[in-house]
C-alpha atoms as a PDB file:
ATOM      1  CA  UNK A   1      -6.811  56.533  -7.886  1.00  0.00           C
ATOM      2  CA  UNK A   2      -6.746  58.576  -4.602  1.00  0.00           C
ATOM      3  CA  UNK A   3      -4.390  56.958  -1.664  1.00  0.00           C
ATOM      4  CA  UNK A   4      -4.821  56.379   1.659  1.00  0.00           C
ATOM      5  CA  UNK A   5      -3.272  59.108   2.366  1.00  0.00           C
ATOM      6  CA  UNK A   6      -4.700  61.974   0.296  1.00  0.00           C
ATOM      7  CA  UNK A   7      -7.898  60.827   1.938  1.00  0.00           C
ATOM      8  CA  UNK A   8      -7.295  60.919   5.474  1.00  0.00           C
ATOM      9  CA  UNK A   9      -6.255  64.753   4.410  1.00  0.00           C
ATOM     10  CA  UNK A  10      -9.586  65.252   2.794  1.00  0.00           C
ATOM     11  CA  UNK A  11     -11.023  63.988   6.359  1.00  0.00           C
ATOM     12  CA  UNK A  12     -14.245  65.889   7.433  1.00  0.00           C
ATOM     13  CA  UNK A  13     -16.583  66.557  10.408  1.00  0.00           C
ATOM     14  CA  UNK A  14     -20.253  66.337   9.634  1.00  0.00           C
ATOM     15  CA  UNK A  15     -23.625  66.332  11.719  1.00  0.00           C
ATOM     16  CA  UNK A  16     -25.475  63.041  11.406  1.00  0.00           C
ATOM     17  CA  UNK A  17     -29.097  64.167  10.307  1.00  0.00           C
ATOM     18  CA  UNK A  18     -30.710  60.772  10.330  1.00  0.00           C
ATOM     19  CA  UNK A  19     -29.782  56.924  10.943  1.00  0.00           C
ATOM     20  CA  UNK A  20     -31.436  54.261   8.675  1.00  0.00           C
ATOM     21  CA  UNK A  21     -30.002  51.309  10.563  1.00  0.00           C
ATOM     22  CA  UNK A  22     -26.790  50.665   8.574  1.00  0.00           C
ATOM     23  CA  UNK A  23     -26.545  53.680   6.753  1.00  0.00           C
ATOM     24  CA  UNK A  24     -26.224  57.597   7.857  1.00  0.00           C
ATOM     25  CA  UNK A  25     -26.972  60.567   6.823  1.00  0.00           C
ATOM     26  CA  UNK A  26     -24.718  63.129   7.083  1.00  0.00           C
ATOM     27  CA  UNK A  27     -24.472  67.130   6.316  1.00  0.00           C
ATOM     28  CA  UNK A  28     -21.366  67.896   5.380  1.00  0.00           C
ATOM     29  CA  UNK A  29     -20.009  71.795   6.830  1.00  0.00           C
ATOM     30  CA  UNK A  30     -20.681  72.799   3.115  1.00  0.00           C
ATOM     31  CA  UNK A  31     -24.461  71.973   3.882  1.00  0.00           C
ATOM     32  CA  UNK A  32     -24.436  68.659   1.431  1.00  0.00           C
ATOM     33  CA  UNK A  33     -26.055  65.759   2.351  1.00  0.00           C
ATOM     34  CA  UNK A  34     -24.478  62.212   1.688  1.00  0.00           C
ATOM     35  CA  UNK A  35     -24.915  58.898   2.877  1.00  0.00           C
ATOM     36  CA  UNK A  36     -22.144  57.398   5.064  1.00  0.00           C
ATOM     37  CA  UNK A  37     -21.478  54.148   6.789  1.00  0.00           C
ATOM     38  CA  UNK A  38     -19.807  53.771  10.012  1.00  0.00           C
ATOM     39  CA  UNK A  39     -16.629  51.760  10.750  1.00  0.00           C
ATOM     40  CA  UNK A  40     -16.778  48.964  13.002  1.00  0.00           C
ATOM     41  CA  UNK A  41     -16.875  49.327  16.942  1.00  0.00           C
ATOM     42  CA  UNK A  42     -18.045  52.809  17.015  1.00  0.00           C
ATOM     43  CA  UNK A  43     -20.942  51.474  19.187  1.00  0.00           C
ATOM     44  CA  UNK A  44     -24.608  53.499  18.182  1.00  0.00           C
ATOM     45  CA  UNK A  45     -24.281  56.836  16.149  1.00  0.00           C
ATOM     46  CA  UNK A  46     -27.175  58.855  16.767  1.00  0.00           C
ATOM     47  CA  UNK A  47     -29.036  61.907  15.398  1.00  0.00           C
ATOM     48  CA  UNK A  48     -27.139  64.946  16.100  1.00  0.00           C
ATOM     49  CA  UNK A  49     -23.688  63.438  16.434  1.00  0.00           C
ATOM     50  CA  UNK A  50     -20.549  64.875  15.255  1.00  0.00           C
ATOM     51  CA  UNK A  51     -18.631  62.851  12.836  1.00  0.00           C
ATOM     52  CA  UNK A  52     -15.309  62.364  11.322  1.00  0.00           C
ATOM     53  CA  UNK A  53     -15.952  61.024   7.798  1.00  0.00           C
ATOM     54  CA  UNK A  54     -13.755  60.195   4.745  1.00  0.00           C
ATOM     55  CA  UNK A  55     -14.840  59.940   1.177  1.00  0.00           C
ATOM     56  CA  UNK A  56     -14.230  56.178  -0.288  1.00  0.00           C
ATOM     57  CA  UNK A  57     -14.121  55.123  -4.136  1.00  0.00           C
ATOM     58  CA  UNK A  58     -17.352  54.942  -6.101  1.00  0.00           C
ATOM     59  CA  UNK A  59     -18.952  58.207  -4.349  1.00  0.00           C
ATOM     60  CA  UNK A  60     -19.296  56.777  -0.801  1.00  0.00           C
ATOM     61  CA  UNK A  61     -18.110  57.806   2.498  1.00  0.00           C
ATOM     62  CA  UNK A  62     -16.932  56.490   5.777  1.00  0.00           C
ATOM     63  CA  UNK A  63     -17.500  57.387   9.296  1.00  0.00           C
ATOM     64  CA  UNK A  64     -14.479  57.186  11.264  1.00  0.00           C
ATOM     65  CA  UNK A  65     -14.508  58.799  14.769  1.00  0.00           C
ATOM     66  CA  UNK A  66     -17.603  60.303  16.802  1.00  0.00           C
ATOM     67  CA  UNK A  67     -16.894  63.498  18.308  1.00  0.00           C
ATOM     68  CA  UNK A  68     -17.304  64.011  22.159  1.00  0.00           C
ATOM     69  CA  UNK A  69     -20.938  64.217  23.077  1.00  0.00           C
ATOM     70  CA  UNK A  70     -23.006  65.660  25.586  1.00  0.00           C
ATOM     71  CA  UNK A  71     -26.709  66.273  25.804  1.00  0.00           C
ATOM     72  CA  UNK A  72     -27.485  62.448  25.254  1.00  0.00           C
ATOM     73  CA  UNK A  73     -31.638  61.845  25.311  1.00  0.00           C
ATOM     74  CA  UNK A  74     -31.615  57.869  25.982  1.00  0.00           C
ATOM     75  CA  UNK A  75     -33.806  55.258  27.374  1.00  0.00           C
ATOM     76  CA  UNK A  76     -33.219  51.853  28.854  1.00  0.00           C
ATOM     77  CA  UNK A  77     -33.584  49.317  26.698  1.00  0.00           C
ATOM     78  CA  UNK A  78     -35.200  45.445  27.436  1.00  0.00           C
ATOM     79  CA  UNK A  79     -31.750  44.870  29.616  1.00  0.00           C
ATOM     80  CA  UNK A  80     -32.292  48.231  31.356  1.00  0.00           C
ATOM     81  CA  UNK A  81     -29.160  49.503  29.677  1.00  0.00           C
ATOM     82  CA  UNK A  82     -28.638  53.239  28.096  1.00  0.00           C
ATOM     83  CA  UNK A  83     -29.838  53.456  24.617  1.00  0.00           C
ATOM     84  CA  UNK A  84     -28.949  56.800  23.207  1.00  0.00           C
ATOM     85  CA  UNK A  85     -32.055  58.493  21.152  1.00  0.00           C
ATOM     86  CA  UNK A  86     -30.272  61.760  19.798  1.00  0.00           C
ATOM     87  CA  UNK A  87     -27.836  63.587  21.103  1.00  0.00           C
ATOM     88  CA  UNK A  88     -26.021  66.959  20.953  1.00  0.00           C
ATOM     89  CA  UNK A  89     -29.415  68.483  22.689  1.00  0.00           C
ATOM     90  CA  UNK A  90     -29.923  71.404  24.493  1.00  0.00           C
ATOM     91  CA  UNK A  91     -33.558  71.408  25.037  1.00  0.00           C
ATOM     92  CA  UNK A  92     -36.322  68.617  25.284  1.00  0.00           C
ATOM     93  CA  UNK A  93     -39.739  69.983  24.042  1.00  0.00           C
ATOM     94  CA  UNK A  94     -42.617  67.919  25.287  1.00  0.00           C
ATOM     95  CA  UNK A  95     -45.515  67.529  23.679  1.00  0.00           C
ATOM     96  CA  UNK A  96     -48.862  66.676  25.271  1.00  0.00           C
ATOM     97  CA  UNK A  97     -52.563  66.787  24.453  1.00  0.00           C
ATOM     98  CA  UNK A  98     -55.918  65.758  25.274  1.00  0.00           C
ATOM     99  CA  UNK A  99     -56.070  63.080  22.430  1.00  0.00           C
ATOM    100  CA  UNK A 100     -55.093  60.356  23.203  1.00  0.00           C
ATOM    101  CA  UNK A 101     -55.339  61.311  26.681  1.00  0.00           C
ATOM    102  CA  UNK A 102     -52.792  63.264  28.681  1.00  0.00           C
ATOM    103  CA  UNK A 103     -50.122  61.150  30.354  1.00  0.00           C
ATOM    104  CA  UNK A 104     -48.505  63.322  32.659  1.00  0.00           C
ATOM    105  CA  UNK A 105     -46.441  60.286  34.204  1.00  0.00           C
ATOM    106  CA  UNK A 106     -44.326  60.601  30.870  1.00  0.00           C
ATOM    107  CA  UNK A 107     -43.867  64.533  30.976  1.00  0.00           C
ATOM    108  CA  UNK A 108     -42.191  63.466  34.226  1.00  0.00           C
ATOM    109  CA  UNK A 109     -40.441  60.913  32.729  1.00  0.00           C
ATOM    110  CA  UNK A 110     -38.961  63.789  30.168  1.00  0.00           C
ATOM    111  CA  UNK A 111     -38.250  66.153  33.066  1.00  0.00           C
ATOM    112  CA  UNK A 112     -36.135  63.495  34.494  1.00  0.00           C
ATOM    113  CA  UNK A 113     -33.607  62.430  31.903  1.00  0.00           C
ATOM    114  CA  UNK A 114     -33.228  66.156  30.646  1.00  0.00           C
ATOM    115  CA  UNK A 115     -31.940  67.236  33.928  1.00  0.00           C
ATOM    116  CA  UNK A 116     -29.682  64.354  33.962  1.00  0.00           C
ATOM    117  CA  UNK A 117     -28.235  65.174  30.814  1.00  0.00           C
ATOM    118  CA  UNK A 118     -28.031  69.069  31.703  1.00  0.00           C
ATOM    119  CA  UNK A 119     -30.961  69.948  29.205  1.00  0.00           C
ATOM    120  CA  UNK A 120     -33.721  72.653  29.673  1.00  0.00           C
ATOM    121  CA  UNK A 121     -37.763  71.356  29.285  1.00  0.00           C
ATOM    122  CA  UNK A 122     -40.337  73.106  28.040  1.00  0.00           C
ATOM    123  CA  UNK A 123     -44.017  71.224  27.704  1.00  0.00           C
ATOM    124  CA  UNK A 124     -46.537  72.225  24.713  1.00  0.00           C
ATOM    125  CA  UNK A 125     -49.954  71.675  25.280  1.00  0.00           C
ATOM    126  CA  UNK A 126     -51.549  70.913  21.742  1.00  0.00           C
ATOM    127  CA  UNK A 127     -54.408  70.421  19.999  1.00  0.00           C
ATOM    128  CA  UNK A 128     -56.118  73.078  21.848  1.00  0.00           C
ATOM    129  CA  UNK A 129     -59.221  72.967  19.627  1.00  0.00           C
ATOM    130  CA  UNK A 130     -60.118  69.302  21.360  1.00  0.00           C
ATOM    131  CA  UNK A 131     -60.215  70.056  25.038  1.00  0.00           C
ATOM    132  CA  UNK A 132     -63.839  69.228  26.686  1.00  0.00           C
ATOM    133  CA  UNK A 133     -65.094  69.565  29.915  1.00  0.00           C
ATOM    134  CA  UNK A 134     -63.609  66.606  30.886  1.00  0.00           C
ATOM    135  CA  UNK A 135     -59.725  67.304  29.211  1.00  0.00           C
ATOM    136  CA  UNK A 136     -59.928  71.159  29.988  1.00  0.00           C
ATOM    137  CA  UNK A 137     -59.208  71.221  33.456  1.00  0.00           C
ATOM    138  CA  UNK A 138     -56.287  68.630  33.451  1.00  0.00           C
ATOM    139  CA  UNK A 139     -54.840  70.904  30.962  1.00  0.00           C
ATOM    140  CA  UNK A 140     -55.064  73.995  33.367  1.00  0.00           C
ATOM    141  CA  UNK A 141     -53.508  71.960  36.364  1.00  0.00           C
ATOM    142  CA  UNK A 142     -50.464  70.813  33.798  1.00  0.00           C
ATOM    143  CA  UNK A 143     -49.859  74.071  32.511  1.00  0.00           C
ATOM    144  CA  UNK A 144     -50.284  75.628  36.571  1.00  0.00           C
ATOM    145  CA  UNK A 145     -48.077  72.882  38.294  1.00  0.00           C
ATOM    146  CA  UNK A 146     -45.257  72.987  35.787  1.00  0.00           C
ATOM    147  CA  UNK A 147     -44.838  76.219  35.235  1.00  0.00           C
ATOM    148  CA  UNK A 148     -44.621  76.851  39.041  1.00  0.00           C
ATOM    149  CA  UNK A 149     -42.116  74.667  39.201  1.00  0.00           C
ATOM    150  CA  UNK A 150     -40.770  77.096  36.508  1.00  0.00           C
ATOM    151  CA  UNK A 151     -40.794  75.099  32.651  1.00  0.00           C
ATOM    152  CA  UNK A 152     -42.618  77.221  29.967  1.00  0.00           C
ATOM    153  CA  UNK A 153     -45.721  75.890  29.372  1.00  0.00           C
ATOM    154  CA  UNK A 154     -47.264  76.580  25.592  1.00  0.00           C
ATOM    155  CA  UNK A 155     -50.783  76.107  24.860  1.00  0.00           C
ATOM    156  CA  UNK A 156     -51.005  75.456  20.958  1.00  0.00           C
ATOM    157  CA  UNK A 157     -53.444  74.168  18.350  1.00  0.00           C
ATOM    158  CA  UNK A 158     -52.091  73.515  14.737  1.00  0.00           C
ATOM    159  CA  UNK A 159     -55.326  73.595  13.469  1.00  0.00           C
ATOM    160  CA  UNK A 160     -55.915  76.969  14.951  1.00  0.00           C
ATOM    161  CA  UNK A 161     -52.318  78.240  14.196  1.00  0.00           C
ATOM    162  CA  UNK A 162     -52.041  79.157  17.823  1.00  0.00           C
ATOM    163  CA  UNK A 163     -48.689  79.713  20.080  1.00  0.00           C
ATOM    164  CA  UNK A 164     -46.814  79.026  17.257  1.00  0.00           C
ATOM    165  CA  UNK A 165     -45.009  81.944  17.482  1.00  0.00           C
ATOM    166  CA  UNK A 166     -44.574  81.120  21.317  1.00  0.00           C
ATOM    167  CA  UNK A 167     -42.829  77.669  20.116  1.00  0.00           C
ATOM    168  CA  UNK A 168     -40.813  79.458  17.149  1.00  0.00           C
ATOM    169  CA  UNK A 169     -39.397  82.304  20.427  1.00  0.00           C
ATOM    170  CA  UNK A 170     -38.440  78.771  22.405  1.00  0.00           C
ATOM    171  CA  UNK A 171     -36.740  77.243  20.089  1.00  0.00           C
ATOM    172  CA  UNK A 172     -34.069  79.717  18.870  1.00  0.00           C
ATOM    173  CA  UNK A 173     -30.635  78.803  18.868  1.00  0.00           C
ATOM    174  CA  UNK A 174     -31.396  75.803  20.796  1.00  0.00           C
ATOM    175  CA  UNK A 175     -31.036  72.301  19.648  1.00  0.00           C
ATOM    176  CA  UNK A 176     -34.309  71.288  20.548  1.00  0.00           C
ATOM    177  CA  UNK A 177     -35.838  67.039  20.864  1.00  0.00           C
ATOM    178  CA  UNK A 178     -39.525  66.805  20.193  1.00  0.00           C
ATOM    179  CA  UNK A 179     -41.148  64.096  22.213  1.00  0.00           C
ATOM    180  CA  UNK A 180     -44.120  62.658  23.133  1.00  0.00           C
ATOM    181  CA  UNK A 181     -46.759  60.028  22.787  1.00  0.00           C
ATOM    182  CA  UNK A 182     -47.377  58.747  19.645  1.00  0.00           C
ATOM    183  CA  UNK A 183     -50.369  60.517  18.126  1.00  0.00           C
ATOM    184  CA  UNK A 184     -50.322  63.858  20.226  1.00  0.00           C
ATOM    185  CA  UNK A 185     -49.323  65.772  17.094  1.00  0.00           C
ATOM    186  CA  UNK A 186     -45.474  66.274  16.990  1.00  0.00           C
ATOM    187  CA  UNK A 187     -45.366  65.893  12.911  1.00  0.00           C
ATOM    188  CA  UNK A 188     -47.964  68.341  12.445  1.00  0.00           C
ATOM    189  CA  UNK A 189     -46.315  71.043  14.641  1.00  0.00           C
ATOM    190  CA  UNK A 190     -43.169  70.617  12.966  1.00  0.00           C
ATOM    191  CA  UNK A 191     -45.140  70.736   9.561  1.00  0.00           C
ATOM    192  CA  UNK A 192     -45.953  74.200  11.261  1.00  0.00           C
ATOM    193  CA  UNK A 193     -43.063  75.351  12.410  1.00  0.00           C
ATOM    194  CA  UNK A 194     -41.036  74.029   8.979  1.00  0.00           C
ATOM    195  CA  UNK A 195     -43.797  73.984   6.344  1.00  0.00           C
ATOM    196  CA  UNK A 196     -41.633  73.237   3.462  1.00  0.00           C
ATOM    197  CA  UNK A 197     -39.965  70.152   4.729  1.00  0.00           C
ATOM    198  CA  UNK A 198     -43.640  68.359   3.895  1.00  0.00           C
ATOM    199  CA  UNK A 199     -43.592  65.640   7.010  1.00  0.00           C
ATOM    200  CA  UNK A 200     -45.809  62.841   7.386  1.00  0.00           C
ATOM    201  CA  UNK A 201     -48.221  62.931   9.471  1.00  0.00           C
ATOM    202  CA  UNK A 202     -51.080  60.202  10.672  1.00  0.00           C
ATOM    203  CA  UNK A 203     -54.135  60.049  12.254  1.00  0.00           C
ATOM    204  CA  UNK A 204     -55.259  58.201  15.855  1.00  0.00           C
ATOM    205  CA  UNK A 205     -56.031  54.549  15.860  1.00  0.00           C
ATOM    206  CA  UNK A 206     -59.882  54.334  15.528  1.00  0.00           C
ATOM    207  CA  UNK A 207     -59.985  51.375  17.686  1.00  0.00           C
ATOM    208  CA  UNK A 208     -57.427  52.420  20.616  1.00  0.00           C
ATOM    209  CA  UNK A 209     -57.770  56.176  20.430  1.00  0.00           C
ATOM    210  CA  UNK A 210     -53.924  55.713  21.030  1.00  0.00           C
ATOM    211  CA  UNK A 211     -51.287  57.178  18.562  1.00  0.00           C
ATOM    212  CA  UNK A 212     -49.519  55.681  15.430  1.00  0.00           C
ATOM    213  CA  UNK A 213     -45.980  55.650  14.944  1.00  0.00           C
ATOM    214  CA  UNK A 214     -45.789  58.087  11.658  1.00  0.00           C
ATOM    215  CA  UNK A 215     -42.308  59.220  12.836  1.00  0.00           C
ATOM    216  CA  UNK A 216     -40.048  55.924  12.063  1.00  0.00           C
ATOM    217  CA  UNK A 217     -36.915  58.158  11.852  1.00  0.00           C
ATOM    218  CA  UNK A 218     -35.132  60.610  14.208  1.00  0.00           C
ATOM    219  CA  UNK A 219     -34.293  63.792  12.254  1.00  0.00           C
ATOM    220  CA  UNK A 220     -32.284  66.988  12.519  1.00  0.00           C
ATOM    221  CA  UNK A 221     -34.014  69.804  10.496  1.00  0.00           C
ATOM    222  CA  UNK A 222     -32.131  73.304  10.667  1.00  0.00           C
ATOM    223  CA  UNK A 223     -34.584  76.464  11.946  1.00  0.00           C
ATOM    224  CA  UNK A 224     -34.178  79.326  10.008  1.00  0.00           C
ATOM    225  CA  UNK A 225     -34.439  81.643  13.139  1.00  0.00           C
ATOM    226  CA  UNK A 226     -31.332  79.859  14.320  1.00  0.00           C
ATOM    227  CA  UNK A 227     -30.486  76.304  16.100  1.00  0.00           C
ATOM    228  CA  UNK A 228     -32.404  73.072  15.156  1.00  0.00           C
ATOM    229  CA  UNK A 229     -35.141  70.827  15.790  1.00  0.00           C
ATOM    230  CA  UNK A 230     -34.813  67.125  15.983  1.00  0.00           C
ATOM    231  CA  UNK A 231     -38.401  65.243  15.160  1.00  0.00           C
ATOM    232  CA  UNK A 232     -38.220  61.353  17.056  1.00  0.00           C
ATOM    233  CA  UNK A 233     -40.785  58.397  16.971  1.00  0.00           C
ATOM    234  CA  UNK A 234     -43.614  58.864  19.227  1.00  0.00           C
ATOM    235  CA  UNK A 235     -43.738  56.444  22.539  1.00  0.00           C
ATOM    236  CA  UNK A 236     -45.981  55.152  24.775  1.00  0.00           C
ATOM    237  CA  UNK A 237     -43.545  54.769  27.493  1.00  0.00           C
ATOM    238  CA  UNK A 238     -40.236  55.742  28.003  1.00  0.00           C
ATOM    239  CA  UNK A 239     -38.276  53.883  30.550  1.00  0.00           C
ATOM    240  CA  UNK A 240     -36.337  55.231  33.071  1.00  0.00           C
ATOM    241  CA  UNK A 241     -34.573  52.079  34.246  1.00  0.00           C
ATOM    242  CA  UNK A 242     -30.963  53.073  33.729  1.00  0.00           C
ATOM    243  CA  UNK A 243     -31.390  55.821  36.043  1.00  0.00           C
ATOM    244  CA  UNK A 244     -30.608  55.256  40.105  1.00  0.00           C
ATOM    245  CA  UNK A 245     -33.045  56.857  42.716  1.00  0.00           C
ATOM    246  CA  UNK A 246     -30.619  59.798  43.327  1.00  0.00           C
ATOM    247  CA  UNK A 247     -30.910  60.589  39.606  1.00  0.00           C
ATOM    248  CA  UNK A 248     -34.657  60.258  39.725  1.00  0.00           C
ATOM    249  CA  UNK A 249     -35.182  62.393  42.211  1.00  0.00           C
ATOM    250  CA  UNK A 250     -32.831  65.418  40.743  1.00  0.00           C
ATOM    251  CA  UNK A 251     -34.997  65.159  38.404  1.00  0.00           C
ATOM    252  CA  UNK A 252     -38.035  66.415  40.583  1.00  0.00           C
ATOM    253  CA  UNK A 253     -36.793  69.705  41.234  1.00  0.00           C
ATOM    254  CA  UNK A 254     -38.682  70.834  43.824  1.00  0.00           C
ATOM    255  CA  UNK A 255     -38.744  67.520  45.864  1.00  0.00           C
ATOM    256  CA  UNK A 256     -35.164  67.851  45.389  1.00  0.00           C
ATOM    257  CA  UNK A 257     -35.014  71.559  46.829  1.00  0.00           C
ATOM    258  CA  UNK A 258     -37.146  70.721  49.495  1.00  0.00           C
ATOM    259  CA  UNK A 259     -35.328  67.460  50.819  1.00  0.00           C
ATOM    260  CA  UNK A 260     -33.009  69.787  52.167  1.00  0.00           C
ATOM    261  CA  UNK A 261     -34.942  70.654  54.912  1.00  0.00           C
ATOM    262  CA  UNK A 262     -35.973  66.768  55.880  1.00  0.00           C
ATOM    263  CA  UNK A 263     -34.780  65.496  59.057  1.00  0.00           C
ATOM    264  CA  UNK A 264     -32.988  62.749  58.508  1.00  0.00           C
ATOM    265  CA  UNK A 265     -30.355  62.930  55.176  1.00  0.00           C
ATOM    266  CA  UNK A 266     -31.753  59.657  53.905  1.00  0.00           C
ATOM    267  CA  UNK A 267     -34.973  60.278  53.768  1.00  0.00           C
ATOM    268  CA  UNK A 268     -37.329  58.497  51.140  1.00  0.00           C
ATOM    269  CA  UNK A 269     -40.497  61.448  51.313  1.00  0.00           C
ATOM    270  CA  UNK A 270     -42.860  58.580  52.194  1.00  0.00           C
ATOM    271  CA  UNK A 271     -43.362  58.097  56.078  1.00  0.00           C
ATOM    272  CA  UNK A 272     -40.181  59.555  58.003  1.00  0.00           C
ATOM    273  CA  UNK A 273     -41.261  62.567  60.766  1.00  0.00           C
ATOM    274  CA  UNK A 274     -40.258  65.962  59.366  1.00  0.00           C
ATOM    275  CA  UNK A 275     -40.083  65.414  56.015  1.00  0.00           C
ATOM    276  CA  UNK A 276     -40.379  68.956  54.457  1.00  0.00           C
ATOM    277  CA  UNK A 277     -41.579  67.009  51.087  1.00  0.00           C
ATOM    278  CA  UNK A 278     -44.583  65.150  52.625  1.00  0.00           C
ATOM    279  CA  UNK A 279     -45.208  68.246  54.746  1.00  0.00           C
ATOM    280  CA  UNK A 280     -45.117  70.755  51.544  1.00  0.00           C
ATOM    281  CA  UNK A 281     -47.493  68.036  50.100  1.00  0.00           C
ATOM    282  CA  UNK A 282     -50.215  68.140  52.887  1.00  0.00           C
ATOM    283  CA  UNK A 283     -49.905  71.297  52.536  1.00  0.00           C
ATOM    284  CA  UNK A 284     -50.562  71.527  48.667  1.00  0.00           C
ATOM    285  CA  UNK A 285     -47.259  73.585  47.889  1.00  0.00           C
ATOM    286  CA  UNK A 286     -46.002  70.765  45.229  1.00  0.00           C
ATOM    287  CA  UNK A 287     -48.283  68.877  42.991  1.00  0.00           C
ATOM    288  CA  UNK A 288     -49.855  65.575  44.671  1.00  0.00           C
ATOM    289  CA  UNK A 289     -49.529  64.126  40.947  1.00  0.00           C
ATOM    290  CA  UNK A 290     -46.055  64.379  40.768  1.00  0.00           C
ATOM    291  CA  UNK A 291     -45.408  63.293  44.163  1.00  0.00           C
ATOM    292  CA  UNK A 292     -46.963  60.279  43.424  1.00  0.00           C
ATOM    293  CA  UNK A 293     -45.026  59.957  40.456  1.00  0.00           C
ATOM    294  CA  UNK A 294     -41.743  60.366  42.303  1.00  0.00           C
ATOM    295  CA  UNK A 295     -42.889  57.441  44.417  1.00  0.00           C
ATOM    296  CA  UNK A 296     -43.887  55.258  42.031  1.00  0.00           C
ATOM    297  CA  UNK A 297     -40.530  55.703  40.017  1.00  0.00           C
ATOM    298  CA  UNK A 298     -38.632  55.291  43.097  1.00  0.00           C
ATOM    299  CA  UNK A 299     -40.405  51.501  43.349  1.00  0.00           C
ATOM    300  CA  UNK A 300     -39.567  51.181  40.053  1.00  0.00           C
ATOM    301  CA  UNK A 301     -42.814  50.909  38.582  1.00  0.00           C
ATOM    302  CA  UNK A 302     -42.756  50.928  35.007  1.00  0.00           C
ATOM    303  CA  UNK A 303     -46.693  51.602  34.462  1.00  0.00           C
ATOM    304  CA  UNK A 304     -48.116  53.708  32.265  1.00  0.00           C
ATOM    305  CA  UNK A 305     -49.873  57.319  33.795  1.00  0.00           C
ATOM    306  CA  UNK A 306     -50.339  57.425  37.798  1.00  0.00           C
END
């Protein structure tokens, strides 16, 4: 029988890949996977955290210690605390399309909490093949206003296997999030992007024309061209409320470049003289949509799309 001792020497640090509520996976540094539980008073092990683990009797193992994070996608949870969502990340790809209908309010949302956690954005625009008269020219002004405020924009369509390769050149060596509503295609992408890893995907509600949850998981799937890709449950809202005003506006990156120039240091962007925010507004330099989406997250307004 192995003692305590020869199995803190056999200790190990492995990536969790997935948490099923009490249980973890883990891949081990020899590329194994094995299931793991954690010890007590580690608080919430996500996706993408590093792990110290030891091997018990009977074949299991034991999670120990979590290894310094950073990178931490969370939202606030019904008490408006932090709830972590995956962590580790490096990059936050955001994933939009015309069905169900493009909320832009949660692309800002994204572009908040990954500059607060020191992440890059990029937003896809899928399902390509659907745009109408009425979807197509929302589409233009999201893929104009954020790449001027300099995020890559993708347009993609599964179905039409296009800017895949556009995706594939984004996602090297990063550790890349995909999020999104439910229902704007994030399980068929990766399907594209990792073919042999067979996801589940599902259709739209008939009767909403909103999205189903078909990601209940958050996984970590390796790329082959380098870095990984973690795959998390679609939402249809993602709260904000942890977050203060100062980190809310950060994360508008050109209201926070302009507020520079306002006249007074504490100035909110919403009636003070010289503002250079309302004036670049008036003026049409920034996009009126995301101004009002600044204000309306400033007020705390948890609704859905502005």
């Amino acid at each position: 029988m192995s003692t305590d001792s020869d199995l803190k020497d056999r200790e190990n640090i492995a990536r969790v890949v997935a948490n099923h509520g009490t249980e973890l996976t883990l891949a081990t540094q020899s590329g194994e996977r094995i299931s793991a539980t954690p010890k007590k008073k580690l608080g919430l092990i996500v996706t993408g955290d590093l792990v110290h683990w030891n091997p018990e009797e009977h074949g299991n193992a034991r999670v120990t210690k979590v290894v310094e994070r950073h990178g931490t996608l969370a939202r606030a949870d019904r008490l408006g605390a932090a709830k972590p969502i995956a962590t580790n990340v490096s990059l936050l790809l955001v994933v939009t399309a015309p069905k169900p209908p493009f909320d832009t309010l949660l692309i800002d949302r994204y572009c908040i909490a990954a500059h607060n956690i020191g992440a890059e954005i990029a937003v896809v625009i899928n399902k390509q093949d659907l745009l109408d008269t009425e979807s197509a020219p929302v589409a233009d002004e999201i893929e104009s206003t954020y790449k001027s405020i300099g995020y890559p924009v993708v347009r993609c369509s599964v179905k039409q296997e296009q800017g895949l390769d556009s995706i594939q050149s984004i996602l090297v060596n990063e550790v890349s999030i995909l999020v999104g509503q439910s229902g704007v295609g994030k399980s068929s992408l990766l399907n594209a992007l990792l073919p042999e890893q067979g996801i589940k995907t599902g259709p739209l509600s008939v009767a909403s024309g909103l999205g189903r949850h078909t990601t209940t998981v958050t996984n970590w799937y390796d790329l082959p061209t380098g870095g990984a890709i973690i795959d998390s449950p679609g939402v249809r809202q993602f709260s904000l409320e942890h977050l203060g005003n100062v980190d809310i506006q950060a994360g508008f990156r050109e209201i926070s470049e302009l507020s520079a120039g306002c006249k007074f240091n504490d100035c909110t962007h919403h009636h003070e003289p010289s503002c250079a925010v309302l004036d670049a507004v008036n003026e049409g330099d920034i996009s009126k949509r995301r101004y009002d989406h600044f204000q309306q997250l400033i007020r705390g307004d948890e609704s859905t799309n502005a």
